[in-house]
Protein backbone atom coordinates (compact mmCIF):
# COMPACT_ATOMS: atom_id res chain seq x y z
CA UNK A 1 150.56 103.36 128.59
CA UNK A 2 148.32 102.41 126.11
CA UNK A 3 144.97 104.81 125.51
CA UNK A 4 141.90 104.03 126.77
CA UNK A 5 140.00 103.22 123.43
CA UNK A 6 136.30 105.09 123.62
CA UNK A 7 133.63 103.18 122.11
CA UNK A 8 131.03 105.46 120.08
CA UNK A 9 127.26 105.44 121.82
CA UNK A 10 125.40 103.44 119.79
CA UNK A 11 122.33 105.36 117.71
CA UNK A 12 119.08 105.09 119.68
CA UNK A 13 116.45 102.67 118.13
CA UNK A 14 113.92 104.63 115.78
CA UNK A 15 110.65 104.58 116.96
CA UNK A 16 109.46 102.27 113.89
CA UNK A 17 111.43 100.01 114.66
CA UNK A 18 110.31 100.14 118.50
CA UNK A 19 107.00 99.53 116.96
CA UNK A 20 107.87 96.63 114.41
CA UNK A 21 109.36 94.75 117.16
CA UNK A 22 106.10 95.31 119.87
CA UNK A 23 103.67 94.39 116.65
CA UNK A 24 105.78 90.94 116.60
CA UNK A 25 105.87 90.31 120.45
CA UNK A 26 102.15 91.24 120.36
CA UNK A 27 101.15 88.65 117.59
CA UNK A 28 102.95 85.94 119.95
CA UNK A 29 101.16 87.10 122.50
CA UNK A 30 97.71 86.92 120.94
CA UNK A 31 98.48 83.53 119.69
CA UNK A 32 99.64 82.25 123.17
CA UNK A 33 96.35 84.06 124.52
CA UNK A 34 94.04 82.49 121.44
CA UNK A 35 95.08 78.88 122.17
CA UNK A 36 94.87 79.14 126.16
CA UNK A 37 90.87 79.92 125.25
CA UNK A 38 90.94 77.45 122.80
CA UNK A 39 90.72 79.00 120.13
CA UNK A 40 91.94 77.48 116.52
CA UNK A 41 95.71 78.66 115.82
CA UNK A 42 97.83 78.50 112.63
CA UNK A 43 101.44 78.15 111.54
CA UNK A 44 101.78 79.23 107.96
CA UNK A 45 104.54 79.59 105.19
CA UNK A 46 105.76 82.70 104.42
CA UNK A 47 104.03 83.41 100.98
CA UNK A 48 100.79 81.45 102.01
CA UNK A 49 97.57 83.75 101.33
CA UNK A 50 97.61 85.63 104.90
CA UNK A 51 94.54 87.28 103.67
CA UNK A 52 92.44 84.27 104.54
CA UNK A 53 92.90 83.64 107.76
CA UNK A 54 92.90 87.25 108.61
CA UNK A 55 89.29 87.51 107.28
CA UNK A 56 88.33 85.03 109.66
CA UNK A 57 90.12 86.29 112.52
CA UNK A 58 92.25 83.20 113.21
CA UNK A 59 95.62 83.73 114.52
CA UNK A 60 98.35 82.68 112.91
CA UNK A 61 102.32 82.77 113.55
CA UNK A 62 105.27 81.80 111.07
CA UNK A 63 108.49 79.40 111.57
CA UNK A 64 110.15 80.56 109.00
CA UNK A 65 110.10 84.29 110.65
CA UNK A 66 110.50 82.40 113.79
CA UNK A 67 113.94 80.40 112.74
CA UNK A 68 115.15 83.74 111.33
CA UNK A 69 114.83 85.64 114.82
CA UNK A 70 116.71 82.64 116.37
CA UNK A 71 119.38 82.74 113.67
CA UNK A 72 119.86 86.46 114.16
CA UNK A 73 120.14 86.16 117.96
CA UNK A 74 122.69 83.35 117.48
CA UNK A 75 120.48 80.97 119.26
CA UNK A 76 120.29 78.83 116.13
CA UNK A 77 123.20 75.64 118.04
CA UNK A 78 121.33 74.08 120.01
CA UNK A 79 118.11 73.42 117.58
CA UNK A 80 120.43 72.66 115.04
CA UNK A 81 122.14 70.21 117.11
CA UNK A 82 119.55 68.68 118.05
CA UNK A 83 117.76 68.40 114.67
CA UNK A 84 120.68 66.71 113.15
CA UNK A 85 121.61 64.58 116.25
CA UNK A 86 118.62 62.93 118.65
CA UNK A 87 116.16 63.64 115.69
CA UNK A 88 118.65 62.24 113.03
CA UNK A 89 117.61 64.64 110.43
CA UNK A 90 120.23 65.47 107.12
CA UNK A 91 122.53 68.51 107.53
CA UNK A 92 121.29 69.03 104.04
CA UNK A 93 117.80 70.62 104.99
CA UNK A 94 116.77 73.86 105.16
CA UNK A 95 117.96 75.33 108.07
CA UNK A 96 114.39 77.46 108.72
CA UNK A 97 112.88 74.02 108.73
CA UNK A 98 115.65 72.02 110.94
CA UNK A 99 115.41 74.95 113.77
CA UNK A 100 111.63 74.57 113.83
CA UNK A 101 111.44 70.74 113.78
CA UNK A 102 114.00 71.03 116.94
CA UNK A 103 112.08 74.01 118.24
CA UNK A 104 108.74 71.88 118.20
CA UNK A 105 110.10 69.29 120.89
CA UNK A 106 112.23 71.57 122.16
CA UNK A 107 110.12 73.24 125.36
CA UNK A 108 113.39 73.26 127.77
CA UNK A 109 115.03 75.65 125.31
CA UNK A 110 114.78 79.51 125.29
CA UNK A 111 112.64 81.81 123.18
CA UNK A 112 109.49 79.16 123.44
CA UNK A 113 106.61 81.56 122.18
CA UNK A 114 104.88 79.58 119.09
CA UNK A 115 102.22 77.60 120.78
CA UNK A 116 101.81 73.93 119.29
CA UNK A 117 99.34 74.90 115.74
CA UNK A 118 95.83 73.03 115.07
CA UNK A 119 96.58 73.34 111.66
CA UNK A 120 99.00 74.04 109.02
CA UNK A 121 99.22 76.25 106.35
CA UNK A 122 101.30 75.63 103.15
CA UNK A 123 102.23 76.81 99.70
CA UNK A 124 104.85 75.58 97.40
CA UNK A 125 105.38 78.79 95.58
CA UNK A 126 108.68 79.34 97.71
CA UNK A 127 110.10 75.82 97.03
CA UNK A 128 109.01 72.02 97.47
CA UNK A 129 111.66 71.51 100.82
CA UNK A 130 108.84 73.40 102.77
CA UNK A 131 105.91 71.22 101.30
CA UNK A 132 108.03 68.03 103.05
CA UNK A 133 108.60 70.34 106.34
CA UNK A 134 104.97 70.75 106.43
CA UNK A 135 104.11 67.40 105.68
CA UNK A 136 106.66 65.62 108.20
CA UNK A 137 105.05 68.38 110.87
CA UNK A 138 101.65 67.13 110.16
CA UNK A 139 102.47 63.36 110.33
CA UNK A 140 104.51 63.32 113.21
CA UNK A 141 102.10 65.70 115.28
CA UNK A 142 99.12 64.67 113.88
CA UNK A 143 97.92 68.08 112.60
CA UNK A 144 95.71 69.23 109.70
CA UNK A 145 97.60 70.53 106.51
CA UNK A 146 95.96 72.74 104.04
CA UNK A 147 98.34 72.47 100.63
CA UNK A 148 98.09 75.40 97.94
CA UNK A 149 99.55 73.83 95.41
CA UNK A 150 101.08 77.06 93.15
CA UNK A 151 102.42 75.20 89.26
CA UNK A 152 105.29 76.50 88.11
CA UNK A 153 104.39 79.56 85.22
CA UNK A 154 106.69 78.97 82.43
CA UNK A 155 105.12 82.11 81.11
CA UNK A 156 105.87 85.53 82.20
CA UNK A 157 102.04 85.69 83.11
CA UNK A 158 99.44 83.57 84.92
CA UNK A 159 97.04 81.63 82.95
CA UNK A 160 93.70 81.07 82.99
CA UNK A 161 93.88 77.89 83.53
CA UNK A 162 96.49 77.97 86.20
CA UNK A 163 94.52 80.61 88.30
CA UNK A 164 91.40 78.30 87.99
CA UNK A 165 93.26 75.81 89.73
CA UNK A 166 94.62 77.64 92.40
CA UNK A 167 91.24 79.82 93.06
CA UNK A 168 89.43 76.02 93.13
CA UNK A 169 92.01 75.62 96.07
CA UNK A 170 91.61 78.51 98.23
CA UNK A 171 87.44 77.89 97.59
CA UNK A 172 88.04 74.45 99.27
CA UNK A 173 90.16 75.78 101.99
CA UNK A 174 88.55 78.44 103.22
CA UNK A 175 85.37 75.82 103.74
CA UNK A 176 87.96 74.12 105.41
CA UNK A 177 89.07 76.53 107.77
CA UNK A 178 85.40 77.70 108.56
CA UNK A 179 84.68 73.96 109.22
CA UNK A 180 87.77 74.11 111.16
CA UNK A 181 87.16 77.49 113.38
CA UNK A 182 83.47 77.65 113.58
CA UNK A 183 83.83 81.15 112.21
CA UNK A 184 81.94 82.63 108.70
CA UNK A 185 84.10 83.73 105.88
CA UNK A 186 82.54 87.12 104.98
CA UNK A 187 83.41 89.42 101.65
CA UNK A 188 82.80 92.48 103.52
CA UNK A 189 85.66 91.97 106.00
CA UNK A 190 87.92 89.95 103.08
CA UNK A 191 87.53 93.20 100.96
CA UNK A 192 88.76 95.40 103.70
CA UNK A 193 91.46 93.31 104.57
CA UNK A 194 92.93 92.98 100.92
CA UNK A 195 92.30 96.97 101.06
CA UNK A 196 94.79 97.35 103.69
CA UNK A 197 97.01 94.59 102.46
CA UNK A 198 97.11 96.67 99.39
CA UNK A 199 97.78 100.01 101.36
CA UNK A 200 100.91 98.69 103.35
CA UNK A 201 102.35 97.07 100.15
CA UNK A 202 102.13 100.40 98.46
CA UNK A 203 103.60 102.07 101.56
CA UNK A 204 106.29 99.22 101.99
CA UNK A 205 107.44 100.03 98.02
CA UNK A 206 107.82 103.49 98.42
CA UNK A 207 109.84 102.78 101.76
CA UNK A 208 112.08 100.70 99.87
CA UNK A 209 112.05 102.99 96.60
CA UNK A 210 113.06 106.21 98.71
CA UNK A 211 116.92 104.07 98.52
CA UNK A 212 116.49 105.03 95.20
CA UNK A 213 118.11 108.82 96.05
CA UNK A 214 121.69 109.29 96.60
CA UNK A 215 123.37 108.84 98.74
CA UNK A 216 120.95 106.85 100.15
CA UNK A 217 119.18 108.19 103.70
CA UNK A 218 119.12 105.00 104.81
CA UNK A 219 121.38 101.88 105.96
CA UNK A 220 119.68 99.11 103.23
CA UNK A 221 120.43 96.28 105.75
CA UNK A 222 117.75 98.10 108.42
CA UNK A 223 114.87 97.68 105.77
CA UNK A 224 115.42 93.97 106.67
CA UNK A 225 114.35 94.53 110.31
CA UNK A 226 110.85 95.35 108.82
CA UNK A 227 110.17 92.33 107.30
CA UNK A 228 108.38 90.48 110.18
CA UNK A 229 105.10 93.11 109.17
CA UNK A 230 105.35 92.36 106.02
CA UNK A 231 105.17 88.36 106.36
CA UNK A 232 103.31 88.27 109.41
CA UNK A 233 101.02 91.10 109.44
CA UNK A 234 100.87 92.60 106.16
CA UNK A 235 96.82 92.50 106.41
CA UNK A 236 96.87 94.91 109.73
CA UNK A 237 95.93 98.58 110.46
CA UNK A 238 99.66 97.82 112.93
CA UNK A 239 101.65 97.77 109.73
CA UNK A 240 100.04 100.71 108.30
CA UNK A 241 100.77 102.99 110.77
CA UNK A 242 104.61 101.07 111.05
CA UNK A 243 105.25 101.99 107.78
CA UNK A 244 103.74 105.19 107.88
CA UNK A 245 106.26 105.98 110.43
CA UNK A 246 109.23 104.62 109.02
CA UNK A 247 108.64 107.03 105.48
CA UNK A 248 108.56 109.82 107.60
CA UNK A 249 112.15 109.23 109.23
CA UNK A 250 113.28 108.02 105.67
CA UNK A 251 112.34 111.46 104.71
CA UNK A 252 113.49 113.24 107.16
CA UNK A 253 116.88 112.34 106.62
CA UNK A 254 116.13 113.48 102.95
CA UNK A 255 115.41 116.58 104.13
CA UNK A 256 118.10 117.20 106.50
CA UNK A 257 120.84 115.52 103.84
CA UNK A 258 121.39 112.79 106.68
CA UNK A 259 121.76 109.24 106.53
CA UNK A 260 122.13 106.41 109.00
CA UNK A 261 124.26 104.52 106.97
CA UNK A 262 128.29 105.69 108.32
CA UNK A 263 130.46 107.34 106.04
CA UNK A 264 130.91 107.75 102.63
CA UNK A 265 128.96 105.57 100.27
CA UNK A 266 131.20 104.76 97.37
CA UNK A 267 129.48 102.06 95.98
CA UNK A 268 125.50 101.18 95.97
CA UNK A 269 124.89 97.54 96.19
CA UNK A 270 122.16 95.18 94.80
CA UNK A 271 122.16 92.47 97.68
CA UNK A 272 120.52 88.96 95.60
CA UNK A 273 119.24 86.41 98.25
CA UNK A 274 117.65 86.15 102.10
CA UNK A 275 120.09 88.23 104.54
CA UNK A 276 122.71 85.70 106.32
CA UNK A 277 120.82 86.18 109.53
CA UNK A 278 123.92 84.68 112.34
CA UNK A 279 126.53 86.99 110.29
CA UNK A 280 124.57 90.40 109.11
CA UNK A 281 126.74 92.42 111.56
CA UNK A 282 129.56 90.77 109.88
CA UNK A 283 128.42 91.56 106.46
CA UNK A 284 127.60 95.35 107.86
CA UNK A 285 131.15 95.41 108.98
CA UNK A 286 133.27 94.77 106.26
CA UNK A 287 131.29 96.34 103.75
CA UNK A 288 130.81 99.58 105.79
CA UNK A 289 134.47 99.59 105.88
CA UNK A 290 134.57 99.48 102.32
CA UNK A 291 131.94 101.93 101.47
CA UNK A 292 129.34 99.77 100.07
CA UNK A 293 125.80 100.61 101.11
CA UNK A 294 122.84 97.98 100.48
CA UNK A 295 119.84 100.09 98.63
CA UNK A 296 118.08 97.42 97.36
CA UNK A 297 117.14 93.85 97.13
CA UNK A 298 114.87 91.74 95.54
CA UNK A 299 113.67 89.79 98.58
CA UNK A 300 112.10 92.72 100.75
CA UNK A 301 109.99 93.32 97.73
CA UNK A 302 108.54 89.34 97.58
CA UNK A 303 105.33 90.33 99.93
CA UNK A 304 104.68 93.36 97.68
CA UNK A 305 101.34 92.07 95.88
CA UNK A 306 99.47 93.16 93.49
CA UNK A 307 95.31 92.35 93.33
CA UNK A 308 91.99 93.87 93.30
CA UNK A 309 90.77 93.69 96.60
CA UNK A 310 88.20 91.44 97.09
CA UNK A 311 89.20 89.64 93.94
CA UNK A 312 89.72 85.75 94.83
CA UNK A 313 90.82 84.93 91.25
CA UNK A 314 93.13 88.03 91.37
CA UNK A 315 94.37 87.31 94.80
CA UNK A 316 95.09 83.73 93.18
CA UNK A 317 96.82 85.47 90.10
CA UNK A 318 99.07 87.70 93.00
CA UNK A 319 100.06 84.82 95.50
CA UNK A 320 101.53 82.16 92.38
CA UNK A 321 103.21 85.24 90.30
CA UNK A 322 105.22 87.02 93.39
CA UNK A 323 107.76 84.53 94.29
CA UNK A 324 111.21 84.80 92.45
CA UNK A 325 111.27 80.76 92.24
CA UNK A 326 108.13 80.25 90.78
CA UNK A 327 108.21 82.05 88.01
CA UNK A 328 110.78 81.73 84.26
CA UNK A 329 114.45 83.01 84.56
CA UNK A 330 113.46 85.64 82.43
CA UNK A 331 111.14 87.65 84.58
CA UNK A 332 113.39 86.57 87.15
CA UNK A 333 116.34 88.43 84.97
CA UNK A 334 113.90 91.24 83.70
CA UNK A 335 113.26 92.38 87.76
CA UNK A 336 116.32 92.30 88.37
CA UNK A 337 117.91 94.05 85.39
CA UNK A 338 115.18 96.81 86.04
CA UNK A 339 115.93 97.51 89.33
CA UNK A 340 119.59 97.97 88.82
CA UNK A 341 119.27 101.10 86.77
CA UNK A 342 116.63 102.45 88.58
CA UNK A 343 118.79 102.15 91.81
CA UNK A 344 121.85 103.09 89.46
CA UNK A 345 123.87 100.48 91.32
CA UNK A 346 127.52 99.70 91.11
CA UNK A 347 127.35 96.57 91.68
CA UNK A 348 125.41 93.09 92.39
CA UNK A 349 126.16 90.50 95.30
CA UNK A 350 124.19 86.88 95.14
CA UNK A 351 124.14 85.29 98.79
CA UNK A 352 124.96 81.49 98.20
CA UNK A 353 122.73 80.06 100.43
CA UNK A 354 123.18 76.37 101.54
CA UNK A 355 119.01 76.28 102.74
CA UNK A 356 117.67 77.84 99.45
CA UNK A 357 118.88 75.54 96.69
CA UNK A 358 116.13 76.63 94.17
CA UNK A 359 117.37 80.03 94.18
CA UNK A 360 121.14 78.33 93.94
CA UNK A 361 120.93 76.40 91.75
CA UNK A 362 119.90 79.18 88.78
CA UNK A 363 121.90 82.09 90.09
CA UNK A 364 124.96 80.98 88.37
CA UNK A 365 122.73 81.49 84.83
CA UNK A 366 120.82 84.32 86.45
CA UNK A 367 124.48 85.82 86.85
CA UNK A 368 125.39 85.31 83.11
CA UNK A 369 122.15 86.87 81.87
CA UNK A 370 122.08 90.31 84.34
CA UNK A 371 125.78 90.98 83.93
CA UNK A 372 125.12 90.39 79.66
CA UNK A 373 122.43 92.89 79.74
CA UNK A 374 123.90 95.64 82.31
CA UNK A 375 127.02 95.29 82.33
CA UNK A 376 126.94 95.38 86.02
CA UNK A 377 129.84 93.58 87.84
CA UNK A 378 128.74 90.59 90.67
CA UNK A 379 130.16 88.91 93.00
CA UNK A 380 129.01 85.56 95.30
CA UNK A 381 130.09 84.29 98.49
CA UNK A 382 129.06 80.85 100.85
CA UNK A 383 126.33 81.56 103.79
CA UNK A 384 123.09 80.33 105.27
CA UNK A 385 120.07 82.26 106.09
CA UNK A 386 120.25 80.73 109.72
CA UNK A 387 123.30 77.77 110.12
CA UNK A 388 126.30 79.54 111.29
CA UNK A 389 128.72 76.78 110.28
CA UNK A 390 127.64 77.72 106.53
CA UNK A 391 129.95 80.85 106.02
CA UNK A 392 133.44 81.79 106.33
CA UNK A 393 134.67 85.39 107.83
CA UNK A 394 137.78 85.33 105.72
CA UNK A 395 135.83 84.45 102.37
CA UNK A 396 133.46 87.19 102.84
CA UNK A 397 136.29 89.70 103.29
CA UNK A 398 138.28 88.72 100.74
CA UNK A 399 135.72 88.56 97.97
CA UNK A 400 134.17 92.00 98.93
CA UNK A 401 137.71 93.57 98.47
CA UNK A 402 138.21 92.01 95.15
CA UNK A 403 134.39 92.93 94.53
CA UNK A 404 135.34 96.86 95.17
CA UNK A 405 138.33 96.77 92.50
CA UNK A 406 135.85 95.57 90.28
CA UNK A 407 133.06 98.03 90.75
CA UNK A 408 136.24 100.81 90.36
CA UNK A 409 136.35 99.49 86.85
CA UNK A 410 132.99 99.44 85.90
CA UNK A 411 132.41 102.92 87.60
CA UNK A 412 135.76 104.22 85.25
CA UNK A 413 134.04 102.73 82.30
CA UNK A 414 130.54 104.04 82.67
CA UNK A 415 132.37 107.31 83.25
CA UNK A 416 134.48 107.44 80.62
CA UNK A 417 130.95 106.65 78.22
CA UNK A 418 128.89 109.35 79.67
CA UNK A 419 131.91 111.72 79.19
């Protein structure tokens, strides 16, 4: 008779992230409540000054966030399906942006919450695919786009010039938006609101940084369960007191020598990319078996602005300097390089992801560069931030167990130096 095998209770939910998940299903809520009094409401991209309409109290919601959630819940099939059959669009698209165009037409389907927007919100600072997204969303549907349009800096600093341009843009669209909403931009509440912006950034780094220690109090791939206050509501008194909260259990397990990562951590990992939202309990589970732990990653950090509050030509400076694909390989390099010592990792892995071909297309260099100046072994595997069919099981595992060998060697090496 074979035993009875006894699963292990799973660990009750922290109460941050109890409260990151209500602050979500509230700002659906308030949108859904907005438009039934007819009220203006908003879809924006993700790196789209929030600060705006959050001065003018207009509600505002996110697809991309949106298509993640769906991905993650593995609810993703039928939108895709649909986006790539009935509505004939390529398999090539980004798979945030195929969900949502499915979603849009979609009202039979589950997990309907976004009401239809009166407006759009765009900024090319993430790539151009969204730009065409937003622009096919505002043909076909007839709604009002507002374009930022953030120039590439092939400096490792923002011009003058170039933050004329893009302050000249955000003058023009917040006239827009009052024209729009009926409701007065005013300095008093845009100060406060880049004050508290600035205050949950600050908090949000020091969450992240607190990885830094080792081993690590925390399981890296939870700080990615946060990231919905940080996109959506990173202008909020909600997110404050969210990340507030989530500090204190960080440091609690400081204190008490706890973590709530599993087991040993034998190697710290740099993790280069958006998560692979279908297959993160995959990733979890083979590299938990291996001992690697997550502490840090470039793209929790991307909503982690810098400005002077109430500054419009520093908040202009912020929004077209934080994105990893707007700015020159080398600052992309220099981050990157920086954060692996101060995280003293073992190793780097660089998500492949079909939807984000900007960021694919440069990692191979971006590779070449970070391992010439660190010395710090990678490795890459095939995924999607939200299409399943985009990633193999067997390619993950086999490339992290090669990926451990190597990080044995470089670990032997950097021994052997310091000895």
């Amino acid at each position: 008779m074979s035993e009875q095998q006894v699963k292990k209770p799973k660990r009750p939910m922290s109460k941050s992230l109890i409260m990151v998940r209500q602050q979500l299903a509230d700002l659906y809520k308030e949108a859904q409540e907005a438009k039934a009094r007819g009220e203006k409401i908003g879809w924006s991209a993700s790196i789209f000054p929030q600060e705006l309409c959050e001065t003018l109290g207009i509600v505002v919601v996110y697809p991309e966030n949106h298509s993640a959630g769906i991905a993650a819940r593995h609810q993703a099939e039928p939108y895709l399906q649909r986006a790539e059959g009935e509505q004939e669009y390529n398999n090539d698209l980004c798979s945030y942006a195929k969900i949502n165009l499915a979603y849009i037409e979609s009202r039979d389907l589950p997990e309907h919450n976004m009401p239809m927007p009166d407006f759009l919100l765009c900024a090319n600072n993430i790539c151009n695919q969204v730009t065409k997204w937003y622009e096919n969303l505002s043909r076909k549907y007839n709604i009002p786009l507002f374009m930022l349009d953030m120039s590439f800096n092939h400096q490792n600093f923002v011009t003058e010039s170039r933050m004329k341009y893009i302050r000249a843009q955000m003058d023009d669209i917040i006239e827009s938006l009052e024209k729009l909403s009926g409701k007065k931009f005013d300095q008093d509440r845009f100060r406060e609101v880049m004050e508290i912006s600035t205050e949950n950034k600050d908090l949000w780094i020091k969450a992240n940084e607190l990885l830094a220690n080792s081993p690590a109090p925390l399981n890296g791939f939870e700080l990615f369960n946060y990231m919905s206050a940080m996109v959506c509501c990173r202008g909020r008194r909600s997110t404050t007191e969210i990340m507030k909260q989530l500090i204190s259990e960080i440091e609690e397990h400081l204190k008490n020598g706890t973590s709530t990562y599993p087991g040993e951590q034998k190697y710290r990992i740099y993790w280069e990319g958006i998560a692979c939202w279908p297959h993160v309990s995959h990733n979890l589970k083979i590299m938990r078996k291996l001992g690697m732990n997550m502490v840090v990653t470039s793209y929790v950090r991307a909503w982690a602005l810098d400005y002077i509050p109430g500054d419009l030509d520093s908040l202009a400076r912020a929004y077209t300097f934080t994105a990893s694909n707007n700015t020159p390989i080398e600052t992309f390099v220099e981050r990157r390089s920086r954060d692996l010592v101060k995280f003293n990792c073992d190793g780097m892995i660089y998500h492949l992801n079909r939807s984000c071909k900007v960021m694919d297309m440069q990692q191979a260099e971006v590779q070449r560069q970070i391992t010439a100046k660190t010395g710090v072994p990678f490795v890459s595997f095939d995924g999607d931030q939200s299409d399943f069919r985009n990633y193999s099981e067997a390619q993950f595992e086999t490339r992290m167990e090669a990926f451990a060998e190597l990080m044995d060697q470089f670990k032997a090496t950097k021994k052997n130096k310091e000895a």
